[in-house]
C-alpha atoms as a PDB file:
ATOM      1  CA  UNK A   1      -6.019 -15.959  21.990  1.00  0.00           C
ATOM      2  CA  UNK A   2      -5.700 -14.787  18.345  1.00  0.00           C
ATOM      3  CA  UNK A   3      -8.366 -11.975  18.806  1.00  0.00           C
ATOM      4  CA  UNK A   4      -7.015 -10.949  21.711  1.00  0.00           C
ATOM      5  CA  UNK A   5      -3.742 -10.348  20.344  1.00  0.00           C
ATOM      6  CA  UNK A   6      -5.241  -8.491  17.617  1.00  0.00           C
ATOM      7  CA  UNK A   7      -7.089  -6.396  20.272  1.00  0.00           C
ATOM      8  CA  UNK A   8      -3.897  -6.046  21.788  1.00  0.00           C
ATOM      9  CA  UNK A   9      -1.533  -4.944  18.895  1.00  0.00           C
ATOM     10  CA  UNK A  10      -4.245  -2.444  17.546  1.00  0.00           C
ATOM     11  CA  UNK A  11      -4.731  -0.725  21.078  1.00  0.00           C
ATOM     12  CA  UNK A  12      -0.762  -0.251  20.947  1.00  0.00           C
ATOM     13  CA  UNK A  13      -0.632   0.629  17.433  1.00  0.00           C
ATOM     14  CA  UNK A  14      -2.865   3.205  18.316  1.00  0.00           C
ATOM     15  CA  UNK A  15      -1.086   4.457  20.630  1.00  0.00           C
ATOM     16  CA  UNK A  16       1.807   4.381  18.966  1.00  0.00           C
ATOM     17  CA  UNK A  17       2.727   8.769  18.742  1.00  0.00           C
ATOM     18  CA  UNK A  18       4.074   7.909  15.051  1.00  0.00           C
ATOM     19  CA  UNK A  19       0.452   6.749  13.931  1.00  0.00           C
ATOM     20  CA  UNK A  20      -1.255   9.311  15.579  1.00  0.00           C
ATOM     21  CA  UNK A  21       1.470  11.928  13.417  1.00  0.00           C
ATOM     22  CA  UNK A  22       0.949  10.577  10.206  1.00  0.00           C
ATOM     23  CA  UNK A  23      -3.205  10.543  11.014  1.00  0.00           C
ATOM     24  CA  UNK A  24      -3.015  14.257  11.420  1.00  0.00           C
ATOM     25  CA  UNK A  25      -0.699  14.385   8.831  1.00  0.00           C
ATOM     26  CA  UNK A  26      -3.366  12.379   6.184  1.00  0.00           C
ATOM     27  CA  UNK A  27      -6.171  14.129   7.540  1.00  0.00           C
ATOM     28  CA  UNK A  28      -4.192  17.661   6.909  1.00  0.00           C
ATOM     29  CA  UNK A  29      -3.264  16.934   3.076  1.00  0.00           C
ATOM     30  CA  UNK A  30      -6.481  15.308   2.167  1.00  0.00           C
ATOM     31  CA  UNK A  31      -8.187  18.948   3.415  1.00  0.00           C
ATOM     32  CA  UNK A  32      -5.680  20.805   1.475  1.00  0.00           C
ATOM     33  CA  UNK A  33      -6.324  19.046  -1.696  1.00  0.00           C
ATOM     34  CA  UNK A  34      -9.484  19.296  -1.400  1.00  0.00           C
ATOM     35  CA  UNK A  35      -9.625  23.218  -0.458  1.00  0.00           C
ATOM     36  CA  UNK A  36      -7.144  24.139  -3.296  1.00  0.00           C
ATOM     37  CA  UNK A  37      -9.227  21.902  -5.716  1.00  0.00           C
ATOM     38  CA  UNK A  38     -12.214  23.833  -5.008  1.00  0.00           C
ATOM     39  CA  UNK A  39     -10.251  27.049  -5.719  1.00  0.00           C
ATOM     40  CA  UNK A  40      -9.666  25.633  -9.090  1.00  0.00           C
ATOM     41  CA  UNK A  41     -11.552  25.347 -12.496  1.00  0.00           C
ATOM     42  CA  UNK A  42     -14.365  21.603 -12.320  1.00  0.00           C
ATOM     43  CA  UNK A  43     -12.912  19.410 -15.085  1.00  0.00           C
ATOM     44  CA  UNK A  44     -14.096  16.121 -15.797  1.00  0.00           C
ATOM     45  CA  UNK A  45     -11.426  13.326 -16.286  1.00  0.00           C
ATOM     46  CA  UNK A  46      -7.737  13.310 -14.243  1.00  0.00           C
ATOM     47  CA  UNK A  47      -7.776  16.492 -12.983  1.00  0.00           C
ATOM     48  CA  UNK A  48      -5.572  17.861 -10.776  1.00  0.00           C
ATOM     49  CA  UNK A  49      -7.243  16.636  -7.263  1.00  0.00           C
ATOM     50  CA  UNK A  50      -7.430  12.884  -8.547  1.00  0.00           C
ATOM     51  CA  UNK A  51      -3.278  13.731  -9.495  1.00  0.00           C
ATOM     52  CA  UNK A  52      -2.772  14.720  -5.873  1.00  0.00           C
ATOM     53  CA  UNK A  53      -5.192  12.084  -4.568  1.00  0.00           C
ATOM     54  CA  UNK A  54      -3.512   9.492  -6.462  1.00  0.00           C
ATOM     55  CA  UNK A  55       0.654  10.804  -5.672  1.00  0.00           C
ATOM     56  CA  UNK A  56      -0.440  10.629  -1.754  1.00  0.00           C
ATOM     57  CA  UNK A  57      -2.013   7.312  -2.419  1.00  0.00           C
ATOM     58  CA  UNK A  58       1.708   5.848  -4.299  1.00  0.00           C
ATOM     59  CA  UNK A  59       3.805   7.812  -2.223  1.00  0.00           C
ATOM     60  CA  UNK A  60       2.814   8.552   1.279  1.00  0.00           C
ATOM     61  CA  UNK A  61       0.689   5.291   2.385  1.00  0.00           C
ATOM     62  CA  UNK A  62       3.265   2.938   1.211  1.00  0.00           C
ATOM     63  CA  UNK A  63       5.588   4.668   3.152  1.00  0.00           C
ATOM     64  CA  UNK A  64       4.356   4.767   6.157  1.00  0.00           C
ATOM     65  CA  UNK A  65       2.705   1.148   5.963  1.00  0.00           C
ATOM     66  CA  UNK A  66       6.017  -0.254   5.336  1.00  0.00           C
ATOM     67  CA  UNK A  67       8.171   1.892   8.011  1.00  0.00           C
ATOM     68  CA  UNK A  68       5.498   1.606  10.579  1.00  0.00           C
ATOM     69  CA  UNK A  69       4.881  -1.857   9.672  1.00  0.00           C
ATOM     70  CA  UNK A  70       8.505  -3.275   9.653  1.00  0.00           C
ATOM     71  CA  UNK A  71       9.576  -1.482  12.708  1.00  0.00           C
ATOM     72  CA  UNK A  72       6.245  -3.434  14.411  1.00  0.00           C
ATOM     73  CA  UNK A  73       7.888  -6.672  13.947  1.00  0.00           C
ATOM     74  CA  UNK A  74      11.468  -6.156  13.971  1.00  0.00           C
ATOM     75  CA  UNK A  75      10.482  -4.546  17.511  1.00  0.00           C
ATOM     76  CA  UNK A  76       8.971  -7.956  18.920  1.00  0.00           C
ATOM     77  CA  UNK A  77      11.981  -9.629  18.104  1.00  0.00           C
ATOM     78  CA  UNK A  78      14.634  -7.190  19.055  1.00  0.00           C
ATOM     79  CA  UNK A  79      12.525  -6.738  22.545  1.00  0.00           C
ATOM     80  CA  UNK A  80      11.947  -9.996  23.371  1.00  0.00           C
ATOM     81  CA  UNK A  81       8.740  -9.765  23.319  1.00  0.00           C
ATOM     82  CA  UNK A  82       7.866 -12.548  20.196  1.00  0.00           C
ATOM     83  CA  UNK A  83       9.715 -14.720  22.335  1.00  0.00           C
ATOM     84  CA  UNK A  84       7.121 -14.419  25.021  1.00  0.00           C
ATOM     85  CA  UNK A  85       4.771 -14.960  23.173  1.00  0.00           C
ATOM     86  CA  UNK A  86       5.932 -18.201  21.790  1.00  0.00           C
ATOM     87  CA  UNK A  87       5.136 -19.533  25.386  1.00  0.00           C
ATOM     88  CA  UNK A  88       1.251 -18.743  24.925  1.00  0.00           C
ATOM     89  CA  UNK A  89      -0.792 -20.537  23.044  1.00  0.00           C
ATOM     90  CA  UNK A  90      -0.425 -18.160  19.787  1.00  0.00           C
ATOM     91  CA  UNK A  91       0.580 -20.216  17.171  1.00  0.00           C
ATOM     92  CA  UNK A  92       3.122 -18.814  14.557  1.00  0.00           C
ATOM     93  CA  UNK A  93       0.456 -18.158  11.914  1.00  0.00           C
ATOM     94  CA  UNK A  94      -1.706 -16.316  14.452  1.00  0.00           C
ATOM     95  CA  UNK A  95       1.078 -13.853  14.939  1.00  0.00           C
ATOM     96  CA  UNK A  96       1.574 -12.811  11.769  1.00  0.00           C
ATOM     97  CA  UNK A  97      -1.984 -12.368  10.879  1.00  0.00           C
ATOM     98  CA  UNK A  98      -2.498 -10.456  14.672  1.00  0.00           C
ATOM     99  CA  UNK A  99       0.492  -7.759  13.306  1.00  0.00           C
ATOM    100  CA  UNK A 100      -0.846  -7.732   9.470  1.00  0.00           C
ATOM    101  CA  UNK A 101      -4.601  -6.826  10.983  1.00  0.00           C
ATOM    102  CA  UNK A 102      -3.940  -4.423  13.717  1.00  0.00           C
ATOM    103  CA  UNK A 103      -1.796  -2.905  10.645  1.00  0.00           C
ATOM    104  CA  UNK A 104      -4.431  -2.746   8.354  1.00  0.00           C
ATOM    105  CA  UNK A 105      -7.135  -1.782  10.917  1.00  0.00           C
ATOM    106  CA  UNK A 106      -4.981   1.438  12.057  1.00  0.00           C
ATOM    107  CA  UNK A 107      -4.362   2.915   8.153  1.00  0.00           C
ATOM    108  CA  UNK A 108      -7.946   2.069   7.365  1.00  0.00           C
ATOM    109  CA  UNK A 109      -8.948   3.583  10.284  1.00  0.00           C
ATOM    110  CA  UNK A 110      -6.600   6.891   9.541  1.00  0.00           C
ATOM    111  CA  UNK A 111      -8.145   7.060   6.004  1.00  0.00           C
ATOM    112  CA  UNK A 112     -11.566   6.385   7.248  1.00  0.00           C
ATOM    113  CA  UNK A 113     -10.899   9.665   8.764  1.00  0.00           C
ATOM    114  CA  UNK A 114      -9.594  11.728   6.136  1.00  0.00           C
ATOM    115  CA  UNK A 115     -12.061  10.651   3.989  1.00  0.00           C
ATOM    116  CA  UNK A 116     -14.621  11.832   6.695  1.00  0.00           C
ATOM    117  CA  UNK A 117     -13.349  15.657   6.853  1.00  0.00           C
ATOM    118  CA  UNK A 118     -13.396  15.168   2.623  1.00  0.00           C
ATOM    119  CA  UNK A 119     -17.253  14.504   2.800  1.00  0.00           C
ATOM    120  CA  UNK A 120     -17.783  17.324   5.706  1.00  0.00           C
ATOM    121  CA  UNK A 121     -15.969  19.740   3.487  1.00  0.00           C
ATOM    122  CA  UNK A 122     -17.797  18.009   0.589  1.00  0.00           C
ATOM    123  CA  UNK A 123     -21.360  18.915   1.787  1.00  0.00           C
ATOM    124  CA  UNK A 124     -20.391  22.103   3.599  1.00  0.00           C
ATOM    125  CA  UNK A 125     -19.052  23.807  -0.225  1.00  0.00           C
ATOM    126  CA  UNK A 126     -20.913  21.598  -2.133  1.00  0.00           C
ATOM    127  CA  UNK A 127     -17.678  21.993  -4.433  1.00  0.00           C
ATOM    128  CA  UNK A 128     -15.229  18.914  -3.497  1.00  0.00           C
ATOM    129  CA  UNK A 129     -15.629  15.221  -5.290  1.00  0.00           C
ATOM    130  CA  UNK A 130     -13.714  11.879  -3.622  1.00  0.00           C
ATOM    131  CA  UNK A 131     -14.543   8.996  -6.615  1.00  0.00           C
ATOM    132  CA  UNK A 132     -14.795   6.038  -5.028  1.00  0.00           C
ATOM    133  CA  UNK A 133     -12.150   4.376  -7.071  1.00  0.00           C
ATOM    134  CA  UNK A 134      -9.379   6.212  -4.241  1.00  0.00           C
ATOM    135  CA  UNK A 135     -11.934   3.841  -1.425  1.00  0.00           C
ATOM    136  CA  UNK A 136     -10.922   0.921  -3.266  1.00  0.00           C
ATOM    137  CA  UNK A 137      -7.464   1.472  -4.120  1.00  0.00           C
ATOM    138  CA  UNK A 138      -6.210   3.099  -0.624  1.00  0.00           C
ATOM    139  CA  UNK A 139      -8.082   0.171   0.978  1.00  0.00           C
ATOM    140  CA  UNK A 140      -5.912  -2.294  -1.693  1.00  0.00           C
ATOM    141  CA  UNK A 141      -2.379  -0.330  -1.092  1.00  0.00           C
ATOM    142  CA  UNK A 142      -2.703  -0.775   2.804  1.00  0.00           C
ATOM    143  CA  UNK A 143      -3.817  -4.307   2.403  1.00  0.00           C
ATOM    144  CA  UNK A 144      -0.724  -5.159  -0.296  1.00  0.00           C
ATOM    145  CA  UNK A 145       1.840  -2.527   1.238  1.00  0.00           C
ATOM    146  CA  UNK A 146       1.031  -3.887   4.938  1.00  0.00           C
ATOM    147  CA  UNK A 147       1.745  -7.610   4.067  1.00  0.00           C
ATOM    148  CA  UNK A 148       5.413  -6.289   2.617  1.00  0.00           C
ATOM    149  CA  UNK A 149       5.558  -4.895   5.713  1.00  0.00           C
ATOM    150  CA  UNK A 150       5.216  -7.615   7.693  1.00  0.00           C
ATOM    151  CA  UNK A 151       7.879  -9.382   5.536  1.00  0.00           C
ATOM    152  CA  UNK A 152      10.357  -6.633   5.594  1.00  0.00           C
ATOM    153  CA  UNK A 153      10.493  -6.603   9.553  1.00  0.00           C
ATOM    154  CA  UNK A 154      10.425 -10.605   9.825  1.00  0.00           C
ATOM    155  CA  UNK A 155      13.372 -10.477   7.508  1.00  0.00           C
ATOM    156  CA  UNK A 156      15.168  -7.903   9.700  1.00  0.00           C
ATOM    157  CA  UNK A 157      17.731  -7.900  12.637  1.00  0.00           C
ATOM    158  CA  UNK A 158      16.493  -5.628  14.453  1.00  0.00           C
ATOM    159  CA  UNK A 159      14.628  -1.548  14.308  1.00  0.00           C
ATOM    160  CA  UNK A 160      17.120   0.178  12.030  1.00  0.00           C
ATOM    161  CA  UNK A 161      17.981  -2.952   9.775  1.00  0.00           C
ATOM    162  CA  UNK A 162      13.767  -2.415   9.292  1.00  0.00           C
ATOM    163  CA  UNK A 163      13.372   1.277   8.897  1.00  0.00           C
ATOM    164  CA  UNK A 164      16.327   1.030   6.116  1.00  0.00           C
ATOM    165  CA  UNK A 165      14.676  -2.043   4.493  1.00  0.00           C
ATOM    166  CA  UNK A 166      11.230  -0.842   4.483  1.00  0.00           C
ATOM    167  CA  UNK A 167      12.848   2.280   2.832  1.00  0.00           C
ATOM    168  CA  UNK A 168      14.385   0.596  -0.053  1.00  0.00           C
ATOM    169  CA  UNK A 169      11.716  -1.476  -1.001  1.00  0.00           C
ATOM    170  CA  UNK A 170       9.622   2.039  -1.340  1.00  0.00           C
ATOM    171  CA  UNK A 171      12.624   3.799  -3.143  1.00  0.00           C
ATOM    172  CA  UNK A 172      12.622   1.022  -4.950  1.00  0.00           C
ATOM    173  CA  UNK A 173       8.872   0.258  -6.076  1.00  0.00           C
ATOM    174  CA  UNK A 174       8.164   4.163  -6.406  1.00  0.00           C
ATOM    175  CA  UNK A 175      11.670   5.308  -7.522  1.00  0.00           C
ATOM    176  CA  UNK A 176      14.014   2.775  -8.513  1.00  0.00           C
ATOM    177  CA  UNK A 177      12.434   1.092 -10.620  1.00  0.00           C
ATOM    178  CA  UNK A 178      10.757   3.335 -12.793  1.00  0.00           C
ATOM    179  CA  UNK A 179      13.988   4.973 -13.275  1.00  0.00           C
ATOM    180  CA  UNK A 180      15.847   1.761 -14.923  1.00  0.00           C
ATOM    181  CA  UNK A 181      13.014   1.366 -17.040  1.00  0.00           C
ATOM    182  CA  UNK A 182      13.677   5.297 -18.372  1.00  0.00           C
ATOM    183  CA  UNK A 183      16.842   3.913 -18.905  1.00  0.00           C
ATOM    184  CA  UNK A 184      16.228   0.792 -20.779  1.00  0.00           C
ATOM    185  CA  UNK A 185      13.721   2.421 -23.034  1.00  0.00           C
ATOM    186  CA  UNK A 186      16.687   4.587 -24.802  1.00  0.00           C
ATOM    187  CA  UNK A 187      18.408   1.935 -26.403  1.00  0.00           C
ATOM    188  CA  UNK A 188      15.837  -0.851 -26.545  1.00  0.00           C
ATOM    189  CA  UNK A 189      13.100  -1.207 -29.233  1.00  0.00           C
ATOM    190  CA  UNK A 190      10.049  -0.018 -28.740  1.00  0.00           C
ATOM    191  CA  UNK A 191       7.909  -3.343 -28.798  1.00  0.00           C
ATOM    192  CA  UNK A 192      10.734  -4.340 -25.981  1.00  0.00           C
ATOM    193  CA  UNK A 193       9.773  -1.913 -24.068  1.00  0.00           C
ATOM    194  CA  UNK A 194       6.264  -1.974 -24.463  1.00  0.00           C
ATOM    195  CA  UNK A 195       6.451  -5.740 -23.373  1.00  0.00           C
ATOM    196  CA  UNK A 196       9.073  -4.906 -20.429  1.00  0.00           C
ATOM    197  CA  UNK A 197       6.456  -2.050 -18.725  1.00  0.00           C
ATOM    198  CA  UNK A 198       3.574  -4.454 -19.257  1.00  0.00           C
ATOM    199  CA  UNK A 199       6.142  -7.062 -16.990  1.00  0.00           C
ATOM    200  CA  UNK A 200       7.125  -4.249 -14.559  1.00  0.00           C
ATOM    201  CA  UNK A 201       3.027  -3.184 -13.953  1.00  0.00           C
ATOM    202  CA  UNK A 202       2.667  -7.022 -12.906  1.00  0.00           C
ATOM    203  CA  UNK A 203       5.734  -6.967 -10.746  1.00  0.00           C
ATOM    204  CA  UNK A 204       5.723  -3.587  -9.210  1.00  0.00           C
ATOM    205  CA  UNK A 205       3.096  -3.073  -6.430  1.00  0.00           C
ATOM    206  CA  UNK A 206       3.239   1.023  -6.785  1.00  0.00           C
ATOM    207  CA  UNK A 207       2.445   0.523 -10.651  1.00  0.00           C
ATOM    208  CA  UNK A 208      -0.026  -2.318 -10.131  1.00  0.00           C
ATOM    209  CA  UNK A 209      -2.152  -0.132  -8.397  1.00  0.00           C
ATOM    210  CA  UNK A 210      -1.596   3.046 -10.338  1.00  0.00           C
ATOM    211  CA  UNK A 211      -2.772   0.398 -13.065  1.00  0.00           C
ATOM    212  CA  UNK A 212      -5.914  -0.542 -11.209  1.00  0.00           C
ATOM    213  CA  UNK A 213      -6.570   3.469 -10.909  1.00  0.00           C
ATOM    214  CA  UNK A 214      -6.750   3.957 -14.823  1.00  0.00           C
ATOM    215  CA  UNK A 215      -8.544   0.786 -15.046  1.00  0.00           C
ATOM    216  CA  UNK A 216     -11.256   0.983 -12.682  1.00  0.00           C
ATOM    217  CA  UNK A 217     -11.882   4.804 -13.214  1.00  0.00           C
ATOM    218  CA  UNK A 218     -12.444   3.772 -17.118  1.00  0.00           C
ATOM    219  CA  UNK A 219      -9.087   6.108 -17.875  1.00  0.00           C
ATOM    220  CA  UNK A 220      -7.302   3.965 -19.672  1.00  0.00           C
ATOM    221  CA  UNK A 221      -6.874   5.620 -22.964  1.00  0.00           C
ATOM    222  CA  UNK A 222      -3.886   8.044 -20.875  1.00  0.00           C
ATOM    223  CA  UNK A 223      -1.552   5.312 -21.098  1.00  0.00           C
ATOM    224  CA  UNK A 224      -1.369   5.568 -24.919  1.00  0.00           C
ATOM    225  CA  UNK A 225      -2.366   4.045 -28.143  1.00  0.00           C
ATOM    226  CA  UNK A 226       0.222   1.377 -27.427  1.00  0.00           C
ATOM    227  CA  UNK A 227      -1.902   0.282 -24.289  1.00  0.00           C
ATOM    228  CA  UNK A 228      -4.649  -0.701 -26.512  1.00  0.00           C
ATOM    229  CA  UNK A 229      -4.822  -4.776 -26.445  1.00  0.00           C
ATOM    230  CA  UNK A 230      -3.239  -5.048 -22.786  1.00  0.00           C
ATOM    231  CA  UNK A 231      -5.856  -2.792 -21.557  1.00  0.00           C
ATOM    232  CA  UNK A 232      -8.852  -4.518 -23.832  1.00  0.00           C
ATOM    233  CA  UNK A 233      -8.330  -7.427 -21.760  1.00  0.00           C
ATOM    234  CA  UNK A 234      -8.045  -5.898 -18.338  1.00  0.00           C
ATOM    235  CA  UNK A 235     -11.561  -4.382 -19.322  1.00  0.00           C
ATOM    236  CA  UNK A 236     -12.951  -7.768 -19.847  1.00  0.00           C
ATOM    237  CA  UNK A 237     -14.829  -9.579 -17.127  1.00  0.00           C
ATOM    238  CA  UNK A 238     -11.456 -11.926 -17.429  1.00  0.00           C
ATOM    239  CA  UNK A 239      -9.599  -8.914 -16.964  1.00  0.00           C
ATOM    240  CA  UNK A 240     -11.171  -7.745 -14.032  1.00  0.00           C
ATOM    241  CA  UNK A 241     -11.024 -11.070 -12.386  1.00  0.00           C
ATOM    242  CA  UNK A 242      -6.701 -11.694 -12.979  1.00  0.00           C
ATOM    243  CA  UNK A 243      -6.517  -7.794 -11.708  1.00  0.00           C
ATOM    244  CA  UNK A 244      -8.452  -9.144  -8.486  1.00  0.00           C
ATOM    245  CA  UNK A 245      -6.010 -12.453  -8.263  1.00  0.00           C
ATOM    246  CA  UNK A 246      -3.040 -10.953  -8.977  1.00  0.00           C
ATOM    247  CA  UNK A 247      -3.824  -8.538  -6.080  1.00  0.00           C
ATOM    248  CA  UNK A 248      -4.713 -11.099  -3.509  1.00  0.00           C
ATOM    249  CA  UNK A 249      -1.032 -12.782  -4.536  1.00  0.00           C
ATOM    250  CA  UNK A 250       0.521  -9.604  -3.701  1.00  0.00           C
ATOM    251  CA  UNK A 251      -1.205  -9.897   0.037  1.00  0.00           C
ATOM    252  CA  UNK A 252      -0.853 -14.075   0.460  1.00  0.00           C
ATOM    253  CA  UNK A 253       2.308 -14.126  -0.936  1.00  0.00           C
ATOM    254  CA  UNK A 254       4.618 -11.890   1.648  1.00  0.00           C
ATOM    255  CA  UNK A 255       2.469 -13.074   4.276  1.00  0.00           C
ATOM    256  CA  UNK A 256       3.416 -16.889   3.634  1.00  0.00           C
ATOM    257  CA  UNK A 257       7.137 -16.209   2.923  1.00  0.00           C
ATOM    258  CA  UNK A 258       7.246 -14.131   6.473  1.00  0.00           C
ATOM    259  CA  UNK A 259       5.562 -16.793   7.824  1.00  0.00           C
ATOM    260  CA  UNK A 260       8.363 -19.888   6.678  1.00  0.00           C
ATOM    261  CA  UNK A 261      11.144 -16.958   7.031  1.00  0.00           C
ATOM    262  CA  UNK A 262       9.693 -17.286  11.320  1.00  0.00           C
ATOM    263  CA  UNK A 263       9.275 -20.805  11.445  1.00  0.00           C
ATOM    264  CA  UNK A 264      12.909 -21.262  10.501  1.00  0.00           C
ATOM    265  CA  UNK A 265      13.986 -18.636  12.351  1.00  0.00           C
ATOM    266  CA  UNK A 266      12.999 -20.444  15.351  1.00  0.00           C
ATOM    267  CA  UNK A 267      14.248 -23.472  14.450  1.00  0.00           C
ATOM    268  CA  UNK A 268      17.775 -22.018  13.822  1.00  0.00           C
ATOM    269  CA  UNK A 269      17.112 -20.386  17.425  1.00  0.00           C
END
């Protein structure tokens, strides 16, 4: 039953007109990065391709993972449709993992794509580069961004209550949040706020994985001299392995909380 729910929630997903939008959408930018980046001059290190690889990555994905995502959910609900479901044999844990992997599979699925017409272009000019350090990390911001999801649209009411939620937990983890930190920094100390953005790249999905870029691309040194001993250890094999755990908390831990936030939802129903 489980599989094919999953089966079933991907073929709609896919047919959903939004996803196939923001495909062509993903598929257009990716091209255009990659044709103005051949227009400019090759430099090694974060140029300005991996910039505008890496602002689609924190900006766009996330956005439409969570939107998408939410409005998934909060649809079942608001259509009746979860409730029908409750009278197969899906348990409640099978329906959240169903919606969290037809979720992932369609955004992979849309990147799998862009990256395709990247490699075309790739060995048609010979000219265009796609480090394999985006792979990882788009695969790791659907994966994070799409369990948030799930949350955000098991916690609301109905469509809209979703859409608005989903969009100010990405104002917030993209916006918000770096802003108040601007704003502490000017009348803090600075070993306050050195220890307060170390805190806020742990607790802010967006900056985890902007993180993970520097980290994993051995670009570290652009986050400063002051950087040094936090990113020393993230470069350790210790390192490495908390980055990994840390990450898979981000995915577990909305999916669990979505998953009680259900069960007592149907008790209370």
């Amino acid at each position: 039953m489980n599989q094919l729910f999953i089966k079933l929630e991907w073929k709609q997903m896919l047919r959903s007109r939004w996803m196939q939008l923001v495909g062509v959408l993903f598929i257009v930018i990716f091209a255009a990065i990659a044709l103005i980046q051949q227009l400019a001059l090759p430099v090694d290190g974060f140029t300005r391709q991996t910039a505008s690889f890496l602002n689609l990555l924190l900006f766009l994905l996330p956005l439409f993972v969570l939107t998408i995502g939410s409005m998934s959910v909060a649809s079942d609900v608001e259509s009746g449709w979860y409730s029908l479901l409750k009278t197969y044999p899906l348990s409640l844990s099978g329906y959240i993992f169903g919606k969290y992997v037809s979720l992932v599979l369609s955004f992979s699925l849309i990147l799998l794509l862009s990256f395709a017409v990247v490699l075309i272009m790739s060995g048609v000019a010979g000219a265009f580069q796609l480090p394999l350090v985006f792979v990882f990390l788009a695969i790791l911001t659907v994966l994070i961004f799409a369990a948030i999801a799930i949350l955000c649209g098991v916690i609301a009411k109905n469509r809209l209550h979703a859409l608005a939620l989903s969009l100010v937990v990405w104002a917030a983890a993209l916006l918000l949040l770096s802003y108040v930190l601007m704003a502490i920094g000017t009348f803090v100390a600075g070993h306050v706020m050195l220890n307060l953005t170390i805190v806020m790249i742990h607790l802010n999905p967006a900056e985890w994985i902007r993180f993970g870029y520097f980290l994993f691309s051995g670009q570290t040194t652009v986050l400063g001299p002051s950087f040094y001993d936090f990113t020393a250890f993230y470069n350790s094999f210790l390192g490495y392995l908390i980055y990994i755990v840390i990450s898979a908390a981000w995915i577990l831990g909305p999916l669990a909380l979505a998953q009680w936030l259900l069960s007592r939802k149907g008790r209370v129903e």
